[in-house]
N, C-alpha and C. Protein backbone atom coordinates (compact mmCIF):
# COMPACT_ATOMS: atom_id res chain seq x y z
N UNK A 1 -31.97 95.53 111.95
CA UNK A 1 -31.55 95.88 110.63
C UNK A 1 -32.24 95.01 109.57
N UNK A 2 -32.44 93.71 109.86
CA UNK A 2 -33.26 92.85 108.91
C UNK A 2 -34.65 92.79 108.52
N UNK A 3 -34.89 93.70 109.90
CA UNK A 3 -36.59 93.92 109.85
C UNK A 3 -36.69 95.18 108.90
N UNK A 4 -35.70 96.14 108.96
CA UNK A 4 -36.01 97.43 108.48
C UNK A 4 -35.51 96.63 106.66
N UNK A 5 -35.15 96.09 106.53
CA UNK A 5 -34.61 95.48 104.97
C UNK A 5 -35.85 95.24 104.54
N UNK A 6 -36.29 94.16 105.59
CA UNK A 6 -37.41 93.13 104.99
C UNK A 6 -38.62 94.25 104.63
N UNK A 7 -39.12 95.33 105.75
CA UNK A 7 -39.91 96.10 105.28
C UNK A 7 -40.00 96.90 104.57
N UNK A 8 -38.48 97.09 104.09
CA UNK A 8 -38.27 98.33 102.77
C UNK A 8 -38.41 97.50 101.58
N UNK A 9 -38.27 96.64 101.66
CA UNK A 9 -38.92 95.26 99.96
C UNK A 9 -40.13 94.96 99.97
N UNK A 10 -40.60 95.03 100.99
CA UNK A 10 -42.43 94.91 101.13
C UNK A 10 -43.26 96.40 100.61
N UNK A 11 -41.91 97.41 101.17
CA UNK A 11 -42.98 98.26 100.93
C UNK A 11 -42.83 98.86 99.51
N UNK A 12 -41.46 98.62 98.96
CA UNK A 12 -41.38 98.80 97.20
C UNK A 12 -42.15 97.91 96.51
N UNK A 13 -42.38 96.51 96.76
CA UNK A 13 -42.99 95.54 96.52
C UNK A 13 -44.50 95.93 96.23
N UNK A 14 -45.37 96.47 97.02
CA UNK A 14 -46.26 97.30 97.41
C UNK A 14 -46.24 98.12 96.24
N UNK A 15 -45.28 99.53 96.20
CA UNK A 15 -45.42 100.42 95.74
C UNK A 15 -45.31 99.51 93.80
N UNK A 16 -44.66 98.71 93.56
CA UNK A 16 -44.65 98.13 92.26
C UNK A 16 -46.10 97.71 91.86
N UNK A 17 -46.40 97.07 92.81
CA UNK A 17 -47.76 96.70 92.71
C UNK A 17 -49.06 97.86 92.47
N UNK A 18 -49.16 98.71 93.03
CA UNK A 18 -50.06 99.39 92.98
C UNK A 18 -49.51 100.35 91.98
N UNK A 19 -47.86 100.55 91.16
CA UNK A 19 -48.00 101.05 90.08
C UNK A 19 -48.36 100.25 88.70
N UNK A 20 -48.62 98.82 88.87
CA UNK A 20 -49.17 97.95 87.46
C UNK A 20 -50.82 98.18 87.70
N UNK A 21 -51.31 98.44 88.82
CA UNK A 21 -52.38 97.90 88.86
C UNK A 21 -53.18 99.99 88.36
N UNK A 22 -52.49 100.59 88.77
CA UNK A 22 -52.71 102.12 88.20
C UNK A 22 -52.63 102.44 86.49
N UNK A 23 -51.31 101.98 86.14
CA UNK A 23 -51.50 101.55 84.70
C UNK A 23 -51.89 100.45 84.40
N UNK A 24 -53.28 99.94 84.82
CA UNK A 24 -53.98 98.70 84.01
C UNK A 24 -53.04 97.86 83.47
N UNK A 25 -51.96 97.26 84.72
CA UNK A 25 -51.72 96.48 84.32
C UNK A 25 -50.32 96.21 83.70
N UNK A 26 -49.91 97.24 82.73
CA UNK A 26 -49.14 97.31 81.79
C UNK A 26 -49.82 97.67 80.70
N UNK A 27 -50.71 97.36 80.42
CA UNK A 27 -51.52 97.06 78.80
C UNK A 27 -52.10 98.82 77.95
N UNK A 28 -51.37 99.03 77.44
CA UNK A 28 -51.53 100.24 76.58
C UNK A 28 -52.49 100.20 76.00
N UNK A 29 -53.99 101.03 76.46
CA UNK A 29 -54.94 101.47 76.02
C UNK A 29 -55.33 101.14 74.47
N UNK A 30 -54.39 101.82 73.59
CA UNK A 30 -54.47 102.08 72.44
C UNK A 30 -55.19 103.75 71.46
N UNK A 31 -55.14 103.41 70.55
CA UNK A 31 -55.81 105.01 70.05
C UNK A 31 -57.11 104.57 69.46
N UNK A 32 -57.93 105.28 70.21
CA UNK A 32 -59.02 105.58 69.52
C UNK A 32 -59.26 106.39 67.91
N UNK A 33 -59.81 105.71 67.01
CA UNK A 33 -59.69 107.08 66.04
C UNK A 33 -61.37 106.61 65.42
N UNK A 34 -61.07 107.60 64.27
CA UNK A 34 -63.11 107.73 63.23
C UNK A 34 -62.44 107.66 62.29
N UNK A 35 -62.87 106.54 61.56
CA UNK A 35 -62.49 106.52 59.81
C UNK A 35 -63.99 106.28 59.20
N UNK A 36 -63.84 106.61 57.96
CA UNK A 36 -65.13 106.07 56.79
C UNK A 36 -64.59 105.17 56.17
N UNK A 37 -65.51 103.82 56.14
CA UNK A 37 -64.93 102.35 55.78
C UNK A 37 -66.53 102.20 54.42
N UNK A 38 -66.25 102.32 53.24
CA UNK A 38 -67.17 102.02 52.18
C UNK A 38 -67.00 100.66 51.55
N UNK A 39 -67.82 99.96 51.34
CA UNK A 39 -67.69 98.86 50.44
C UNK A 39 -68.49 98.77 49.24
N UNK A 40 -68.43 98.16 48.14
CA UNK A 40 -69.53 98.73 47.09
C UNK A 40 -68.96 97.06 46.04
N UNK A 41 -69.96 96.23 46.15
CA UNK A 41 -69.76 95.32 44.76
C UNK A 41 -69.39 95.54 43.82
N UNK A 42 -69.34 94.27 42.99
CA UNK A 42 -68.97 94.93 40.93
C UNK A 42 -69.88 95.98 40.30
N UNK A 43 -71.20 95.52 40.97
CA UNK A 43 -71.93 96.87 40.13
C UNK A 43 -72.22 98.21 41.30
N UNK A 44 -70.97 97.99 42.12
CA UNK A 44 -71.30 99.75 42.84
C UNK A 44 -72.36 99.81 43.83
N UNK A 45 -73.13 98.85 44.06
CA UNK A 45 -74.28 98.71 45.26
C UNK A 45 -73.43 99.03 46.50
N UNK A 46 -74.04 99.53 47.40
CA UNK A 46 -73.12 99.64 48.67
C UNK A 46 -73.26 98.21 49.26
N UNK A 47 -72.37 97.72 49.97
CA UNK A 47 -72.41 96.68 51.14
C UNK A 47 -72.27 97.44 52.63
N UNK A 48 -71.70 98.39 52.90
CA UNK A 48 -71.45 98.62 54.10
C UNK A 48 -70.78 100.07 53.57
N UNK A 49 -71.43 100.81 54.37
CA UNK A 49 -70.84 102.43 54.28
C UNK A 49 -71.19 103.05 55.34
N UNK A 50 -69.80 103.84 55.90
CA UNK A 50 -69.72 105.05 56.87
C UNK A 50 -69.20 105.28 57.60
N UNK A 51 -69.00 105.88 58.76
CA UNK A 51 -67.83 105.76 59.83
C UNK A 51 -67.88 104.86 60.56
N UNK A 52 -66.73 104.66 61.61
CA UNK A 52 -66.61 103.80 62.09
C UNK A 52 -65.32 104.02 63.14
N UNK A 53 -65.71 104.03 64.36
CA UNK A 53 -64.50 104.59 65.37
C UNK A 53 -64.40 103.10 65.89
N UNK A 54 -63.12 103.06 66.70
CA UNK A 54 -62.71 102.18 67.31
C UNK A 54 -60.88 101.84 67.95
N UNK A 55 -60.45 101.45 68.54
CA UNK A 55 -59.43 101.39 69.41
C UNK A 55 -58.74 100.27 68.91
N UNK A 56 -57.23 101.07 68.19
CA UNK A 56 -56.04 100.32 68.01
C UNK A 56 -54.76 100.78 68.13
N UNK A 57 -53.71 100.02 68.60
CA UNK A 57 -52.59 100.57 68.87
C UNK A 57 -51.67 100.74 67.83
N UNK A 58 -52.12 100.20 66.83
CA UNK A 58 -51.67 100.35 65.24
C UNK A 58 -52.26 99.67 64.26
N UNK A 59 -53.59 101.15 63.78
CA UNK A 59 -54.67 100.61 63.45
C UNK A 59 -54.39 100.34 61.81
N UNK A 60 -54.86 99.56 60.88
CA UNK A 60 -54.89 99.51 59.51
C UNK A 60 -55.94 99.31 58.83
N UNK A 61 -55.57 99.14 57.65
CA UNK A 61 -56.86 99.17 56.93
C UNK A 61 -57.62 98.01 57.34
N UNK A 62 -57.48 96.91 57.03
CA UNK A 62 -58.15 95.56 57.57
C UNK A 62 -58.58 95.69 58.77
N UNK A 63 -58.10 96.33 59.62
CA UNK A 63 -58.74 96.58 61.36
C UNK A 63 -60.12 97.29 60.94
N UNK A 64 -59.80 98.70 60.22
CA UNK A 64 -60.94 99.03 60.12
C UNK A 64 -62.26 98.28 59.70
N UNK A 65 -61.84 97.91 58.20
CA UNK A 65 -62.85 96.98 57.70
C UNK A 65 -63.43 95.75 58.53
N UNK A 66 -62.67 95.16 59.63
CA UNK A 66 -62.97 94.29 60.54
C UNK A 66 -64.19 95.07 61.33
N UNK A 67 -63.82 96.00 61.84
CA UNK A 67 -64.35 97.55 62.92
C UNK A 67 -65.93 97.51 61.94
N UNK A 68 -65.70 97.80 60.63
CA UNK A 68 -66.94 98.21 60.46
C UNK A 68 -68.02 97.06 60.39
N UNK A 69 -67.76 96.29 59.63
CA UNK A 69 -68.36 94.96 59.41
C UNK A 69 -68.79 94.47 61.01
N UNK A 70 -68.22 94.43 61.71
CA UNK A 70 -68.19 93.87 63.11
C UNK A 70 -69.39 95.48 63.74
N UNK A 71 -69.59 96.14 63.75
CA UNK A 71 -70.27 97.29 63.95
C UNK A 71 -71.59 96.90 63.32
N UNK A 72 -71.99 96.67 61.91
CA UNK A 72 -72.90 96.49 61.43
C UNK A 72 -73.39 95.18 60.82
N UNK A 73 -72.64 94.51 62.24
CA UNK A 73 -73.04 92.79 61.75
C UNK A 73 -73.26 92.10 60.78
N UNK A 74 -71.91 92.21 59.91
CA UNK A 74 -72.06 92.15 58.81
C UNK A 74 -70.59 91.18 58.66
N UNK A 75 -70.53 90.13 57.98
CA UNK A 75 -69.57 88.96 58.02
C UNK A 75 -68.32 89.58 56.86
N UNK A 76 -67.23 89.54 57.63
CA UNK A 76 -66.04 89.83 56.88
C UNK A 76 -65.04 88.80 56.59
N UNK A 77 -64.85 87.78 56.34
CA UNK A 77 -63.73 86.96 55.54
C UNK A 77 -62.47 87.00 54.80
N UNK A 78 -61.14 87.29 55.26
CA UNK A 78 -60.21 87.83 54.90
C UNK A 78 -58.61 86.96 56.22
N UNK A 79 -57.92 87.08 54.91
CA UNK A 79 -56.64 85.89 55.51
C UNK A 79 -56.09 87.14 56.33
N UNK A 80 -55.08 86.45 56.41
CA UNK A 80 -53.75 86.90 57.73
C UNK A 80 -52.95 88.16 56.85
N UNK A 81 -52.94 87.95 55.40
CA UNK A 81 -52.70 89.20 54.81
C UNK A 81 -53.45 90.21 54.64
N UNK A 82 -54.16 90.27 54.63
CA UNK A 82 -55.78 91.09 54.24
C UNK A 82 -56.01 90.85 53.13
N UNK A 83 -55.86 89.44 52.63
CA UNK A 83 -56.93 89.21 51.14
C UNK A 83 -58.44 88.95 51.72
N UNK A 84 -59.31 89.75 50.98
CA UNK A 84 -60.75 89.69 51.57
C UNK A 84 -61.06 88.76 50.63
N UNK A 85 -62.44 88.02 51.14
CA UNK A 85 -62.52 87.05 49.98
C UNK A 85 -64.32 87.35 50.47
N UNK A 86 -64.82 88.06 51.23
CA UNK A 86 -66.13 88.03 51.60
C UNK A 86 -66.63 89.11 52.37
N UNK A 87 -67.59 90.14 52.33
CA UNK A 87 -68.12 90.98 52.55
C UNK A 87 -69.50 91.12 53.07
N UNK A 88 -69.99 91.56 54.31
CA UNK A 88 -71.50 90.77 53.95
C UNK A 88 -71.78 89.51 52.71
N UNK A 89 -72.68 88.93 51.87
CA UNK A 89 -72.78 88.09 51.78
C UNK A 89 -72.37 88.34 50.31
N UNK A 90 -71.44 89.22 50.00
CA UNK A 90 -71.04 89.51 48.49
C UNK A 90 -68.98 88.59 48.64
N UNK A 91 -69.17 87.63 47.99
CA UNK A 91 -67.25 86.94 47.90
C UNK A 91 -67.15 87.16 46.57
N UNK A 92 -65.91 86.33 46.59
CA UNK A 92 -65.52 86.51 45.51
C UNK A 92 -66.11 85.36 44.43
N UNK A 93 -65.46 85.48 43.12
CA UNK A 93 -66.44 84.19 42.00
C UNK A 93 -65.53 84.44 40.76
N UNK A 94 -65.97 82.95 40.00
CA UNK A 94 -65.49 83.10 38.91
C UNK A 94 -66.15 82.97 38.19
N UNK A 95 -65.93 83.36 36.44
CA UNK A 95 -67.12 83.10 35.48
C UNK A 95 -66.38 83.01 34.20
N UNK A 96 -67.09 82.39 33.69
CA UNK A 96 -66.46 82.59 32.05
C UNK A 96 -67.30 83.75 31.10
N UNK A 97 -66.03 84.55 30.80
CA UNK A 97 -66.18 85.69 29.72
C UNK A 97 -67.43 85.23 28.26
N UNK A 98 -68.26 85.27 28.20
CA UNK A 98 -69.17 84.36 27.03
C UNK A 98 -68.34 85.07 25.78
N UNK A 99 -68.43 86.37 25.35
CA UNK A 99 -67.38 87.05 24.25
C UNK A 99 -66.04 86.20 24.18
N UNK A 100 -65.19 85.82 25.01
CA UNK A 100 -63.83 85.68 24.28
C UNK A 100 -63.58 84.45 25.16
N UNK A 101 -64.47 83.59 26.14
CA UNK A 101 -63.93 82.78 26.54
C UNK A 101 -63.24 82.53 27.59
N UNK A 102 -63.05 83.58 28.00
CA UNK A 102 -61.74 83.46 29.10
C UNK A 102 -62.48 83.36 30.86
N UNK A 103 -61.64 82.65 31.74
CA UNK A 103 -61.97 82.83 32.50
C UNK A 103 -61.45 83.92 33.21
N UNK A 104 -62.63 84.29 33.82
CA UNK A 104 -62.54 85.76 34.61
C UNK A 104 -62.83 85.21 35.91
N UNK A 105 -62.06 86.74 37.02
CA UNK A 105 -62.57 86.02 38.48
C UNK A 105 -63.00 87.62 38.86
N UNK A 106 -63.70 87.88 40.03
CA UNK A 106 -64.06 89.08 41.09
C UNK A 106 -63.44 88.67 41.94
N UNK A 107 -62.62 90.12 42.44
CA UNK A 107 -62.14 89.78 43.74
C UNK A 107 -62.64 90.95 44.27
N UNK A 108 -61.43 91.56 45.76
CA UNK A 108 -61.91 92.82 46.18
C UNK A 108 -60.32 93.58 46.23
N UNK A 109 -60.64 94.59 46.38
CA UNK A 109 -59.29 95.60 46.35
C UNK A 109 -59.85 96.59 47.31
N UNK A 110 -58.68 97.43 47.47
CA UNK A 110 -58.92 98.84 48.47
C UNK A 110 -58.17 99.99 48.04
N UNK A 111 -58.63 101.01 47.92
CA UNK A 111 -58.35 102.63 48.42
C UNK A 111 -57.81 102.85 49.82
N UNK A 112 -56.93 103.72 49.99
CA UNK A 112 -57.17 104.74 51.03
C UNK A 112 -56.71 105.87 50.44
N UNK A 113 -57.54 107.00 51.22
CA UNK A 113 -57.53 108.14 50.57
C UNK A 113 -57.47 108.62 49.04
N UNK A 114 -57.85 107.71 48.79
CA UNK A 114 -58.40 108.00 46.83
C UNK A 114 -57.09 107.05 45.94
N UNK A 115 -56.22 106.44 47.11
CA UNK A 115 -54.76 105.75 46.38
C UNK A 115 -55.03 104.29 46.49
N UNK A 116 -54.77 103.61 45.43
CA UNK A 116 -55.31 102.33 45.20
C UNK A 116 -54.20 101.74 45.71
N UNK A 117 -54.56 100.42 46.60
CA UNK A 117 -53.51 99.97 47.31
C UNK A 117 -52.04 99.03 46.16
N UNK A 118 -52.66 99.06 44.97
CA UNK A 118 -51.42 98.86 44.28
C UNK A 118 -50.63 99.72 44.01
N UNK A 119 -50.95 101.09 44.11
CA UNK A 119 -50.16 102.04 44.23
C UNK A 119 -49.04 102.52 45.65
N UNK A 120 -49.62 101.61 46.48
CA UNK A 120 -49.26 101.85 47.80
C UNK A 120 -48.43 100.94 48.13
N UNK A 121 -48.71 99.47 47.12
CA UNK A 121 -47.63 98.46 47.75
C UNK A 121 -47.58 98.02 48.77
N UNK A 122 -49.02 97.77 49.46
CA UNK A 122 -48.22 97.40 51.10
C UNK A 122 -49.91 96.77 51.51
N UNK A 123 -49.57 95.43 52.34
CA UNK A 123 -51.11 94.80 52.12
C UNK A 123 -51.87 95.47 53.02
N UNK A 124 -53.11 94.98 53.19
CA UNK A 124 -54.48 95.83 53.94
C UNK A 124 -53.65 96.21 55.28
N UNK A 125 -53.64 94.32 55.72
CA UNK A 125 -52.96 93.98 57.14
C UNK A 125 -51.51 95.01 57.36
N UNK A 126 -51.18 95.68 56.66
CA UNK A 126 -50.12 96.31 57.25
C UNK A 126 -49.69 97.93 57.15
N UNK A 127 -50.85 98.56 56.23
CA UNK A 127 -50.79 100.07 56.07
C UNK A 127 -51.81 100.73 57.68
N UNK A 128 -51.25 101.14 57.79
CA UNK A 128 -51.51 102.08 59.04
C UNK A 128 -52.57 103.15 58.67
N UNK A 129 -53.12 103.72 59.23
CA UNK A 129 -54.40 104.28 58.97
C UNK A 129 -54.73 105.49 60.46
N UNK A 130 -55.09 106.55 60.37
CA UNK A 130 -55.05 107.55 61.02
C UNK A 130 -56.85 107.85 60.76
N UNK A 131 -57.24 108.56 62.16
CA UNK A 131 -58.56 109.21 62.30
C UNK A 131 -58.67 110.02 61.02
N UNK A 132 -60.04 109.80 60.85
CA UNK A 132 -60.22 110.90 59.09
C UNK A 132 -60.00 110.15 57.93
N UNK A 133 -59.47 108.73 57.50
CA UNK A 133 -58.89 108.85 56.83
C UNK A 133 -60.29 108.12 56.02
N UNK A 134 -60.36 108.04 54.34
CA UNK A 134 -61.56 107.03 53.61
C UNK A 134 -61.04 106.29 53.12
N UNK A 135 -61.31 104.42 53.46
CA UNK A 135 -61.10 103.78 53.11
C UNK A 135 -62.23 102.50 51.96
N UNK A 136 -61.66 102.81 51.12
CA UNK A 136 -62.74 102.23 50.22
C UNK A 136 -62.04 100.78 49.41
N UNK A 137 -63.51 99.47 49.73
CA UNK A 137 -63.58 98.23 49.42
C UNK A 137 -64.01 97.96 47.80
N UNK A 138 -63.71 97.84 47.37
CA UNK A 138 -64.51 97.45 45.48
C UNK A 138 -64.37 96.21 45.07
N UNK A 139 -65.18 95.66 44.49
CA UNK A 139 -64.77 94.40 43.79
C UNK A 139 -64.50 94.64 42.41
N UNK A 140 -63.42 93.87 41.58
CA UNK A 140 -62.98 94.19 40.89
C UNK A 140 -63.05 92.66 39.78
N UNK A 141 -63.04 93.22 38.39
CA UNK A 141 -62.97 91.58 37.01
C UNK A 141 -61.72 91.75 36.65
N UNK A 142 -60.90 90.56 36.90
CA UNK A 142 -59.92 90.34 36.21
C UNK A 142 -59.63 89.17 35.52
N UNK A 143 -58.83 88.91 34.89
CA UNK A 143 -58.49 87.41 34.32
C UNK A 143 -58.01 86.44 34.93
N UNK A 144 -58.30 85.25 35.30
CA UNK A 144 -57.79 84.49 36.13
C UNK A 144 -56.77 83.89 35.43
N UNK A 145 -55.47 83.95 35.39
CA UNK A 145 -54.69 83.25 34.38
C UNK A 145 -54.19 81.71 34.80
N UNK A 146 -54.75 81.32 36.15
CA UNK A 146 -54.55 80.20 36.59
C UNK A 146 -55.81 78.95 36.42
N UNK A 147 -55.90 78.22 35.71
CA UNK A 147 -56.67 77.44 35.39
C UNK A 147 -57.20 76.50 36.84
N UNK A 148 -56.19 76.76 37.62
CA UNK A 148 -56.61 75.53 38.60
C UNK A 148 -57.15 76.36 39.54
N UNK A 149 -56.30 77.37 39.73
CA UNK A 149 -57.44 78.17 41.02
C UNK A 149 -58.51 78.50 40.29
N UNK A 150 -59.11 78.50 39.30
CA UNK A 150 -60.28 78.60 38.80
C UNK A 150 -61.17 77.96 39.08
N UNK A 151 -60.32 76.72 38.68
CA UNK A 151 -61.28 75.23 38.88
C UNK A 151 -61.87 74.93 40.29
N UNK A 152 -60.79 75.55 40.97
CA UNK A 152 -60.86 75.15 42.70
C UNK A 152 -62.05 76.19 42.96
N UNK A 153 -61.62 77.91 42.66
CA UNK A 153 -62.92 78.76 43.15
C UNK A 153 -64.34 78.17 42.82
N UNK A 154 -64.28 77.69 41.36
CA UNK A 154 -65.47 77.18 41.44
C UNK A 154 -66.21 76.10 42.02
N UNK A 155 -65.54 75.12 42.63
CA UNK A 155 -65.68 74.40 43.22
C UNK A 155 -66.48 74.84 44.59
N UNK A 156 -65.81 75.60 45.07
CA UNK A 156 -65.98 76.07 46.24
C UNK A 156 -67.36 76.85 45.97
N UNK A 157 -67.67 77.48 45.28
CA UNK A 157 -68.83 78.41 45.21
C UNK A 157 -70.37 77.26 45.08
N UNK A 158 -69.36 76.21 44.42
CA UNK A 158 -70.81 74.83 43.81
C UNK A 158 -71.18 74.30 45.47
N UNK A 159 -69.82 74.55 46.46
CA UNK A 159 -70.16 73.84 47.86
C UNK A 159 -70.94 74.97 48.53
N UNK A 160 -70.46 76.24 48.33
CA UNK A 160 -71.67 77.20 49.12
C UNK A 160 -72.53 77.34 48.66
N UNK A 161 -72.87 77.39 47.24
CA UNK A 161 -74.42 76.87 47.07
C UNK A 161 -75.25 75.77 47.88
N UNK A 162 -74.51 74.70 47.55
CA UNK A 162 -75.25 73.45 48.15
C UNK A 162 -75.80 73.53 49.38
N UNK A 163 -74.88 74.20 50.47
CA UNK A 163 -74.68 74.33 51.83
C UNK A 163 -75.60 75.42 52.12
């Protein structure tokens, strides 16, 4: 009776086994999908444009833009939220307005599907994104109303020069 125990746990044991190792594991594939990922500087030059397929289990905008950049070897720079701060070799900068003085900064923003993500409310890192869909990168002038992150961006731009 102990032998027939012991071999009925060996042989579920078995059968467990060769069902992880049938589904890879456990590890869910993910979805493949095709999006168009555009990027375009302050003056509209392209940086990176076109499709771009690739495998996620909940893909977003920032995946993509990762997807494409990473496709066309092209350096993407962007936090844990999806603030991009670098695009191929186009970041962000600050400058002073010569007309009125003010400091101004470039950053980058995004579209999907023609809806500007301030309209959407919801950062790169976390809008979900479906096969088909166009996702578009822009850099954008705004006013920096913070004097110190000013001071600091520029700083930083005087060190990537140097470097």
């Amino acid at each position: 009776m102990k032998s027939l125990r012991k071999l009925s746990l060996l042989l579920l044991a078995a059968l467990f086994a060769i069902t992880l190792v049938s589904c890879g594991g456990g590890e869910t594939a993910g979805t493949e999908l095709t999006v168009t990922v555009n990027a375009t500087d302050i003056n509209g030059d392209p940086v990176v444009l076109g499709e771009v397929t690739f495998s996620s289990e909940n893909p977003t905008v920032l995946e993509a833009l990762q997807a494409m950049c990473a496709a066309r070897e092209v350096a993407c720079d962007a936090s844990d939220l999806g603030v991009v701060s670098k695009i191929g070799d186009v970041g962000t900068s600050t400058y002073v307005d010569e007309a009125t003085g003010t400091n101004m900064a470039i950053g980058w923003s995004w579209k999907l599907n023609g809806t500007d993500s301030a309209d959407l409310k919801s950062f790169a890192n976390e809008t979900v994104i479906k096969s088909g869909d166009t996702i578009e990168y822009y850099q954008y002038s705004y006013v920096s109303e913070e004097d110190a992150w000013f001071d600091k961006a520029g700083e930083f731009e005087n060190e990537e020069n140097a470097g």
